[in-house]
N, C-alpha and C. Protein backbone atom coordinates (compact mmCIF):
# COMPACT_ATOMS: atom_id res chain seq x y z
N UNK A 1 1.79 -11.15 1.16
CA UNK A 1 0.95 -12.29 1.49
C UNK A 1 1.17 -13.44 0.52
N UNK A 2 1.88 -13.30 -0.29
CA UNK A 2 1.97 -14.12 -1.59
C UNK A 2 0.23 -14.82 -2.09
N UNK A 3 -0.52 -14.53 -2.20
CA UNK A 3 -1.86 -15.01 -2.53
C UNK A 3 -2.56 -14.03 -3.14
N UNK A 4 -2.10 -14.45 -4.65
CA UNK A 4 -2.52 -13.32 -5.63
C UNK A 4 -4.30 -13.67 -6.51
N UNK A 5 -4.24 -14.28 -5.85
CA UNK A 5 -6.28 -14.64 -6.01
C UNK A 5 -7.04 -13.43 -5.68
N UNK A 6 -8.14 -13.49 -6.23
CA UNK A 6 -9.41 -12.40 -6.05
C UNK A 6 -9.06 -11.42 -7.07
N UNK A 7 -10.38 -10.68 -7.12
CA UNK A 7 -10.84 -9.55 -7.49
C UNK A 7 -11.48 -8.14 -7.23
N UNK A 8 -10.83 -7.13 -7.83
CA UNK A 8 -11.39 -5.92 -7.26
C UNK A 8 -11.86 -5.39 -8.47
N UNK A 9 -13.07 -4.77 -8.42
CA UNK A 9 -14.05 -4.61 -9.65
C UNK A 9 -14.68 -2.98 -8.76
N UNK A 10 -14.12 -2.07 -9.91
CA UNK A 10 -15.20 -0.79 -9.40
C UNK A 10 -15.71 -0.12 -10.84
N UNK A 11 -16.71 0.18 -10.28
CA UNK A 11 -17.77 0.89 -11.51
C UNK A 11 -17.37 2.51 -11.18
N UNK A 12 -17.21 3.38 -12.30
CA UNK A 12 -17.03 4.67 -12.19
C UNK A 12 -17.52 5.73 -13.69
N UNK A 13 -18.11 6.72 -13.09
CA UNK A 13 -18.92 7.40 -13.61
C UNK A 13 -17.84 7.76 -14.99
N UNK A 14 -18.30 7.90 -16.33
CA UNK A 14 -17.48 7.99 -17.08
C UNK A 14 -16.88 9.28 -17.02
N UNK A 15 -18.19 10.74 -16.85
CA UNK A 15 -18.26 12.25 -16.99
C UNK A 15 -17.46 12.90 -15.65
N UNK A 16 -18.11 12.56 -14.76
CA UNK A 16 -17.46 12.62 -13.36
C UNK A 16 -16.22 12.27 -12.31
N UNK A 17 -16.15 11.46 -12.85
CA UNK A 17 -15.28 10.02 -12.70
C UNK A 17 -15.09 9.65 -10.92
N UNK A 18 -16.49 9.89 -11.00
CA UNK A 18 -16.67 9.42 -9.36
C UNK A 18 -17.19 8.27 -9.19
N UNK A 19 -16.72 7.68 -8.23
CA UNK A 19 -16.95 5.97 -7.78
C UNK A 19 -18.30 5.98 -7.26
N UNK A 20 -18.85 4.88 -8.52
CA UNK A 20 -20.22 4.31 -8.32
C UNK A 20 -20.71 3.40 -7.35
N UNK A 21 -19.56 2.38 -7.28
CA UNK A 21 -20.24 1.06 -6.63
C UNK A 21 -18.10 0.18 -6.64
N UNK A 22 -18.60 -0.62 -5.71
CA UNK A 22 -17.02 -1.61 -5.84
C UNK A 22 -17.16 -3.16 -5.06
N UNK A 23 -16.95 -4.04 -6.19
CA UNK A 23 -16.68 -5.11 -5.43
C UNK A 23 -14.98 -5.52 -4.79
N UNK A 24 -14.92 -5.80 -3.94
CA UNK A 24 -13.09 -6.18 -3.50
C UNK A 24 -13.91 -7.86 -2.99
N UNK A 25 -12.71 -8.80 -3.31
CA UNK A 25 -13.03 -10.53 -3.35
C UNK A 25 -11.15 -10.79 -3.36
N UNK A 26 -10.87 -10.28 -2.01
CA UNK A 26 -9.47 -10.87 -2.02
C UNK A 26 -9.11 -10.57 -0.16
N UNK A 27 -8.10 -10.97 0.11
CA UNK A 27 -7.14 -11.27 1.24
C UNK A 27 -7.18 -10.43 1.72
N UNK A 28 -7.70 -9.95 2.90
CA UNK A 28 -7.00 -8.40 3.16
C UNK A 28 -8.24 -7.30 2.63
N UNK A 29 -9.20 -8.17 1.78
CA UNK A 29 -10.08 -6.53 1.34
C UNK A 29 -10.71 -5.65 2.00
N UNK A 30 -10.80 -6.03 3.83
CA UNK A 30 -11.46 -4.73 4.51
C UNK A 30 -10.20 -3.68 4.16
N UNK A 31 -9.38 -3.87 4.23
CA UNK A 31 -7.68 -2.70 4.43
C UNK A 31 -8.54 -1.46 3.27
N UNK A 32 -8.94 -2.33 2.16
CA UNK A 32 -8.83 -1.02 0.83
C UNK A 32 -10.74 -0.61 1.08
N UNK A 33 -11.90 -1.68 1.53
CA UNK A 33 -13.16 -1.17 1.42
C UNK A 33 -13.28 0.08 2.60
N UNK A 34 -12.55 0.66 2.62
CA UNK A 34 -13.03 2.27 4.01
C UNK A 34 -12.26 3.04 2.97
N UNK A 35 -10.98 2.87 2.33
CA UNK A 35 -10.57 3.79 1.53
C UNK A 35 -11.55 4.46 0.04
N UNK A 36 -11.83 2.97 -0.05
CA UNK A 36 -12.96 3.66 -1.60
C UNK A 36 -14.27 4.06 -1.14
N UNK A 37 -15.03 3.75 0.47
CA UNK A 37 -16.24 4.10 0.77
C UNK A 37 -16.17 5.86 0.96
N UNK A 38 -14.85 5.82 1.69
CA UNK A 38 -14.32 7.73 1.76
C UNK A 38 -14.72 8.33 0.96
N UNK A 39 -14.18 7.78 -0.59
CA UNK A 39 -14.07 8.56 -1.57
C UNK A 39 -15.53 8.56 -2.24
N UNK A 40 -16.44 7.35 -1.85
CA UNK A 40 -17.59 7.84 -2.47
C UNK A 40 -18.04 8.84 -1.42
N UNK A 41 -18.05 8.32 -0.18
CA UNK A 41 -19.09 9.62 0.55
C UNK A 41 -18.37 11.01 0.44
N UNK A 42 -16.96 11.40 -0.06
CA UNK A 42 -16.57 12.93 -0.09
C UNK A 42 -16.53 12.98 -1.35
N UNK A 43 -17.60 12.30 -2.31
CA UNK A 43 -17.33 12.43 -3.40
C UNK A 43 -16.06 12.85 -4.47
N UNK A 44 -15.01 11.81 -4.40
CA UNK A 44 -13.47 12.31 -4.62
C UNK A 44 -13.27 11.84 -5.89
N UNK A 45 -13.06 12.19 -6.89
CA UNK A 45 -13.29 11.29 -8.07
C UNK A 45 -11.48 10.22 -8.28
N UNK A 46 -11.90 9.02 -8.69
CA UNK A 46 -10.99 7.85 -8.81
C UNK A 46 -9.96 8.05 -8.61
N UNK A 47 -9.52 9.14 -9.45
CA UNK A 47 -8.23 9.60 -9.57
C UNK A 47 -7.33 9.98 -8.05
N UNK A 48 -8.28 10.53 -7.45
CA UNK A 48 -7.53 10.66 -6.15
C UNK A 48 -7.04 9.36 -5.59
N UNK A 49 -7.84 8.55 -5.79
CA UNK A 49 -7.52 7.19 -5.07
C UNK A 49 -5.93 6.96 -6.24
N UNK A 50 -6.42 6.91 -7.21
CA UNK A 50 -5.15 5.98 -8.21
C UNK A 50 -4.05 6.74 -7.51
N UNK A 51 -3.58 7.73 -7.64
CA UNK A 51 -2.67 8.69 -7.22
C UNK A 51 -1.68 8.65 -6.00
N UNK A 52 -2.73 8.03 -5.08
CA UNK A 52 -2.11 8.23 -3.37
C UNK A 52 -0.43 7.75 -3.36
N UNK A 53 0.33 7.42 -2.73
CA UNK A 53 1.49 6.57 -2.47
C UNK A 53 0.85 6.18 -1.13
N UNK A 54 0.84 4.36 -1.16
CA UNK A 54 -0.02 3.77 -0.03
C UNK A 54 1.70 3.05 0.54
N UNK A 55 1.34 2.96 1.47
CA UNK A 55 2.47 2.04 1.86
C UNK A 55 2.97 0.70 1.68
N UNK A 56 3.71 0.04 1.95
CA UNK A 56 3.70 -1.26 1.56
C UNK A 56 4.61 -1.76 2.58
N UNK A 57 4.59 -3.44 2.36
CA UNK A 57 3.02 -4.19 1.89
C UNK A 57 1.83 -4.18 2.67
N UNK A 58 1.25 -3.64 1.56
CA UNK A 58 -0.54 -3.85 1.86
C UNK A 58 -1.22 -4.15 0.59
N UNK A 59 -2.63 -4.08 1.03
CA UNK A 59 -3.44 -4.36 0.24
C UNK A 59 -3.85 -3.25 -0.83
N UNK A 60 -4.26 -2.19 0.00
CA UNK A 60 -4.76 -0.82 -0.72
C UNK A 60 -3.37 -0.45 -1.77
N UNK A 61 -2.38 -0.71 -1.78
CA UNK A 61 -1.70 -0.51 -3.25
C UNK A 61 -1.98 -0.65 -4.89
N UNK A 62 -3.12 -2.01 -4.48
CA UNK A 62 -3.92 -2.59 -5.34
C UNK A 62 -4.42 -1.64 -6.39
N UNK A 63 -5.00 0.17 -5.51
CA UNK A 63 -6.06 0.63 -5.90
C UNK A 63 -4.97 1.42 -7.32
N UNK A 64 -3.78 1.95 -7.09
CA UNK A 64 -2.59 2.26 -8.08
C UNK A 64 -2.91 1.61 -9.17
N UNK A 65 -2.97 0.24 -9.75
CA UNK A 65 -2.92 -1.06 -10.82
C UNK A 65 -4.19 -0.49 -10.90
N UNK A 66 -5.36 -0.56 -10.10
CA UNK A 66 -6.37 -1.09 -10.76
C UNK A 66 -7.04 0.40 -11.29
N UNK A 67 -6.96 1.14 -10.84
CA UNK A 67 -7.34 2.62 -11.27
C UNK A 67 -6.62 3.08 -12.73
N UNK A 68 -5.33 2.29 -12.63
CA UNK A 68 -4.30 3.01 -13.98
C UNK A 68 -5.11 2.97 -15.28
N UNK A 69 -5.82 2.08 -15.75
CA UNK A 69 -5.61 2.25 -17.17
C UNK A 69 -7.81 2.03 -16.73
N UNK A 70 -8.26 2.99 -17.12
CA UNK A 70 -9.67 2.60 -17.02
C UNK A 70 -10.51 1.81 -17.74
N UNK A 71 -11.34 1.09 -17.61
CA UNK A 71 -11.98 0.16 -19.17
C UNK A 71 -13.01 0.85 -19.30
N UNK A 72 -13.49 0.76 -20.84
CA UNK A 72 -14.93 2.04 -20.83
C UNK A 72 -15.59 0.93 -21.76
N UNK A 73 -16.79 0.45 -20.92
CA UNK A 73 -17.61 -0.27 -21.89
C UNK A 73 -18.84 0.64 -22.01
N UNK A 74 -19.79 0.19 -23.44
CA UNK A 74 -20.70 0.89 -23.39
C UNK A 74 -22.03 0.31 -23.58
């Protein structure tokens, strides 16, 4: 899409590491919001998501980058 604007912001349990809550604010963000709603309702922790091989190009590749390196504020 070349339109590298927006943001994807997810909150995740530090102990569990199951997905709390997620904002997506970009091009394309219904593609990835059913993939992370999955994983909260089968309770899947992050990691499954970071992991997948998504296809490309899409959007949900996103979730690879943004899952990799976690931020831990306190």
């Amino acid at each position: 899409m070349e339109d590298q604007r927006g943001l994807y912001k997810v909150i995740v349990d530090q102990k569990t590491h199951l997905i709390l809550g997620a904002t997506l604010y970009a091009a394309e963000a219904h593609e990835t919001i059913n993939l992370i709603a999955l994983a909260m309702k089968a309770k899947l922790p992050y990691e499954r998501l970071r992991d997948m091989i998504y296809t490309h190009p899409t959007m949900s590749e996103a979730l690879n980058d943004l899952f990799k390196t976690p931020v831990v504020k306190s």
